[in-house]
Protein backbone atom coordinates (compact mmCIF):
# COMPACT_ATOMS: atom_id res chain seq x y z
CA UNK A 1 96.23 25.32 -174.82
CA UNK A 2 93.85 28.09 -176.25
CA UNK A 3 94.73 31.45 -176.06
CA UNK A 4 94.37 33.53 -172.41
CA UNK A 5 91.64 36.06 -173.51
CA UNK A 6 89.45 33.06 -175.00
CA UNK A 7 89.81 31.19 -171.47
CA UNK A 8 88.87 33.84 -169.13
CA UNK A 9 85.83 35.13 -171.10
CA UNK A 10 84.80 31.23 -171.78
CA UNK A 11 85.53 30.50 -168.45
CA UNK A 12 83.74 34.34 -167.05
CA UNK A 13 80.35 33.10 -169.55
CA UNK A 14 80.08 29.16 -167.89
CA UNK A 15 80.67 31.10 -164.20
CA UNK A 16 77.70 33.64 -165.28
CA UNK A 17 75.62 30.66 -166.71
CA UNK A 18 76.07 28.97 -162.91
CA UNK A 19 74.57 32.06 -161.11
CA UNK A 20 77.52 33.95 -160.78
CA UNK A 21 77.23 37.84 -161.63
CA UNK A 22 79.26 39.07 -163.75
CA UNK A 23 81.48 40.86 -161.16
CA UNK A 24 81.42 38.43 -159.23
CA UNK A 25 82.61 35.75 -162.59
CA UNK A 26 85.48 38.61 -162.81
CA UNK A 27 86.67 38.33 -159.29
CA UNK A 28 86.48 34.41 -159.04
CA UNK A 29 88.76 34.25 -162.81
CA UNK A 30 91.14 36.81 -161.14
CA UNK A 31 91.19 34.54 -157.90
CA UNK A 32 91.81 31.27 -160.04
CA UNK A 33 94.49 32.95 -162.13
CA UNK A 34 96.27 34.20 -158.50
CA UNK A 35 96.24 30.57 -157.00
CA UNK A 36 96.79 29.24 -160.62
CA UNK A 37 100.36 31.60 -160.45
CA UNK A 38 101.41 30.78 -156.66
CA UNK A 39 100.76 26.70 -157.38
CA UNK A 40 103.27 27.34 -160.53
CA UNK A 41 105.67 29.07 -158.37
CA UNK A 42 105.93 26.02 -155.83
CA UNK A 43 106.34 23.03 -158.23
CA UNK A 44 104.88 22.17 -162.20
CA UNK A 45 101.43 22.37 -163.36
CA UNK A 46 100.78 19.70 -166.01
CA UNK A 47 97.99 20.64 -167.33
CA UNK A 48 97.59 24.85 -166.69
CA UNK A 49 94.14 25.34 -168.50
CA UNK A 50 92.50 22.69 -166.47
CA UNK A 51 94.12 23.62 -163.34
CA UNK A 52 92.64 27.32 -163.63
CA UNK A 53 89.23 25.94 -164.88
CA UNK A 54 88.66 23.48 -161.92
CA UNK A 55 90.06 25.93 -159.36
CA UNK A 56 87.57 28.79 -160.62
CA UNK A 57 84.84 26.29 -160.55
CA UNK A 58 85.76 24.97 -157.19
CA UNK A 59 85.48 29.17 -156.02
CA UNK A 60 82.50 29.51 -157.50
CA UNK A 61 81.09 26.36 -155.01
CA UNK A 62 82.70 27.68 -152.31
CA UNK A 63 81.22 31.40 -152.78
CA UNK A 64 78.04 30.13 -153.50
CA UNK A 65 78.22 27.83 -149.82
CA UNK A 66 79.30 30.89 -147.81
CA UNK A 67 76.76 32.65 -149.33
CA UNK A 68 73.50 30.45 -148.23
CA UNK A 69 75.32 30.46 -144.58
CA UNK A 70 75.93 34.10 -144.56
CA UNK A 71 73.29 35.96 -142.24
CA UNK A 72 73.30 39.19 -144.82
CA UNK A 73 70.71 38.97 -147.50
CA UNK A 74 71.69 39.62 -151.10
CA UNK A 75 69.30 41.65 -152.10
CA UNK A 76 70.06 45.78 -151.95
CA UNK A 77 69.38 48.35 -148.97
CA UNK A 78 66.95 50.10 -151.84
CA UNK A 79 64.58 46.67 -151.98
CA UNK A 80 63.92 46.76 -148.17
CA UNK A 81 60.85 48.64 -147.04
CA UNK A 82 62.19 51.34 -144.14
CA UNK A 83 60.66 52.72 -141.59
CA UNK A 84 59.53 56.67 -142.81
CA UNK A 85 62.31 58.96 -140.83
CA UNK A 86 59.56 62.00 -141.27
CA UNK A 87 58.12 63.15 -138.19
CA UNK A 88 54.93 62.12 -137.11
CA UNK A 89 51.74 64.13 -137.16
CA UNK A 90 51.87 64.70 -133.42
CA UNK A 91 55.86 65.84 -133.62
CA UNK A 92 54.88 68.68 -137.03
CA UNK A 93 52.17 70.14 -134.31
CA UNK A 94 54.33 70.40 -132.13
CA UNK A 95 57.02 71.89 -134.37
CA UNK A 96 54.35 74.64 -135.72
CA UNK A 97 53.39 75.61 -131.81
CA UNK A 98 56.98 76.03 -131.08
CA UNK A 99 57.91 78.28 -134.21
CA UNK A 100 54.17 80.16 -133.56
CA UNK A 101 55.55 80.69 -129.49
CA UNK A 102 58.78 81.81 -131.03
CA UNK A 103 57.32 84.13 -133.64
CA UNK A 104 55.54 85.92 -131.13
CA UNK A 105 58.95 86.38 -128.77
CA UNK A 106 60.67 87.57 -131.71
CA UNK A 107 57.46 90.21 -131.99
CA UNK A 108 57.92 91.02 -128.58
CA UNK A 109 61.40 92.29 -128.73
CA UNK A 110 62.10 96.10 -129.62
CA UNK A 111 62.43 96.20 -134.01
CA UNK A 112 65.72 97.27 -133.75
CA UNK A 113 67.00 94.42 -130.95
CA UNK A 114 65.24 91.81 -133.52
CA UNK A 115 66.78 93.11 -136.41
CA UNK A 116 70.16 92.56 -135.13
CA UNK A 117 69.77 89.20 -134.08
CA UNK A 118 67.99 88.38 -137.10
CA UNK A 119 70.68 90.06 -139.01
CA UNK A 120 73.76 87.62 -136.49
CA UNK A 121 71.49 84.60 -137.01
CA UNK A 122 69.83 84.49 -140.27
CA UNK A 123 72.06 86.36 -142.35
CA UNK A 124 75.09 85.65 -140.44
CA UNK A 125 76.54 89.36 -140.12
CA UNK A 126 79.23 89.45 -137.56
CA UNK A 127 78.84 92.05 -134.73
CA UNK A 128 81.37 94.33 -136.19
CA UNK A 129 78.97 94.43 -139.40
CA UNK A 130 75.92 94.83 -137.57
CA UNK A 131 77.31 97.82 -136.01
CA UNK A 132 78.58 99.22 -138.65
CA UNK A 133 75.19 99.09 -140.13
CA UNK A 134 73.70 100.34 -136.69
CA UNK A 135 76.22 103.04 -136.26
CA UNK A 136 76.58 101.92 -132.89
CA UNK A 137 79.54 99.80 -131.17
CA UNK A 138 80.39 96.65 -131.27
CA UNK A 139 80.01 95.78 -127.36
CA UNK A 140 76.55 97.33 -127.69
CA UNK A 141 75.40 95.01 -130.51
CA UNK A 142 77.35 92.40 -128.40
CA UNK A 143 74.46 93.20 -125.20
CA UNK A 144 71.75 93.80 -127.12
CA UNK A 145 71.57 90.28 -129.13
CA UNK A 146 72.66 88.51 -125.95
CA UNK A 147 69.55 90.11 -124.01
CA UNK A 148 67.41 88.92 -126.92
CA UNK A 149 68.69 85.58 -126.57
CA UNK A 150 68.35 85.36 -122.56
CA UNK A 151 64.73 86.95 -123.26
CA UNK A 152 63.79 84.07 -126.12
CA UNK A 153 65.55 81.36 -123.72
CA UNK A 154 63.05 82.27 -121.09
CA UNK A 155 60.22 82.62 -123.45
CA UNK A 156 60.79 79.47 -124.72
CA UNK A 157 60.91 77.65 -121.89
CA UNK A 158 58.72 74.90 -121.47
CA UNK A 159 57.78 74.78 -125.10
C-alpha cells in the first residue's frame, strides 16, 4: 500500500478531474476515510486502499445524483439578477414632499422649542442636558418637546 498523504491527494486530484470541487474532493476523502474506519472496526478489510478508493468514488456518484435532483441551483446568490430594493421614482417624490411638509413644521415652531427637539432627536441630548443648556428645568424641556411632537404629529397628518 502507498503511503496515506500520496492516496488522499491522488485520490482528492481524480475526484477534482470528475467535476468535483476541490472542497467538495476534501469532504468526499474525509467521508471515505470515516466509513473506511467504521467498516474496519466491524470485521477485516482485505484490501484498505481499494476499499477507500471505491467508496470515495461511489460518494462522488452519489453527490453528483442528489445534486441533478436537488431543486437549489448551484450557482451563487451574487450570479442571480435581483430585483433593485431602491425606491421607485414615485416613492423618492413622495419622500422629498414629506421631508419639504416637515421642514416647514419644524419652521413653524418657536426657535427655541425646535432647538430642543432638534437637540433630543438629532443630537441625542437627554432632557437633563438640554436644560442644562437652556437654564431651564427638566419638566419644562420635558413639555416643550412633547408639544412639538403633538404639533408635528398633527402637521403631518395625512402626508
Amino acid at each position: 500500500m502507498r503511503p496515506v498523504r500520496q492516496l488522499i491527494s491522488g485520490l482528492r486530484l481524480t475526484l477534482q478531474k470528475r467535476g468535483a470541487s476541490a472542497d467538495d474532493a476534501e469532504d468526499l476523502v474525509q467521508e471515505a476515510f470515516l466509513k473506511f474506519e467504521a467498516y474496519r472496526q466491524a470485521g477485516d478489510v482485505r484490501e484498505p486502499e481499494g476499499f477507500v478508493v471505491r467508496t470515495a468514488l461511489n460518494l462522488a456518484v452519489d453527490a453528483g445524483r442528489r445534486k441533478k435532483r436537488s431543486p437549489f441551483s448551484p450557482r451563487a446568490l451574487e450570479e442571480f439578477a435581483l430585483a433593485d430594493s431602491a425606491p421607485g421614482p414615485d416613492e423618492v417624490l413622495q419622500g422629498r414632499d414629506r421631508l419639504r411638509r416637515l421642514r416647514e413644521g419644524l419652521e413653524a415652531l418657536k426657535p427655541r422649542t425646535r432647538d430642543m427637539l432638534l437637540a433630543q432627536r438629532l443630537e441625542g441630548l437627554s432632557y437633563a442636558q438640554i436644560a442644562a443648556r437652556e437654564g431651564i428645568s427638566v419638566s419644562a424641556v420635558e413639555k416643550q418637546i412633547a408639544r412639538a411632537v403633538l404639533f408635528l404629529m398633527d402637521w403631518m397628518e395625512g402626508w
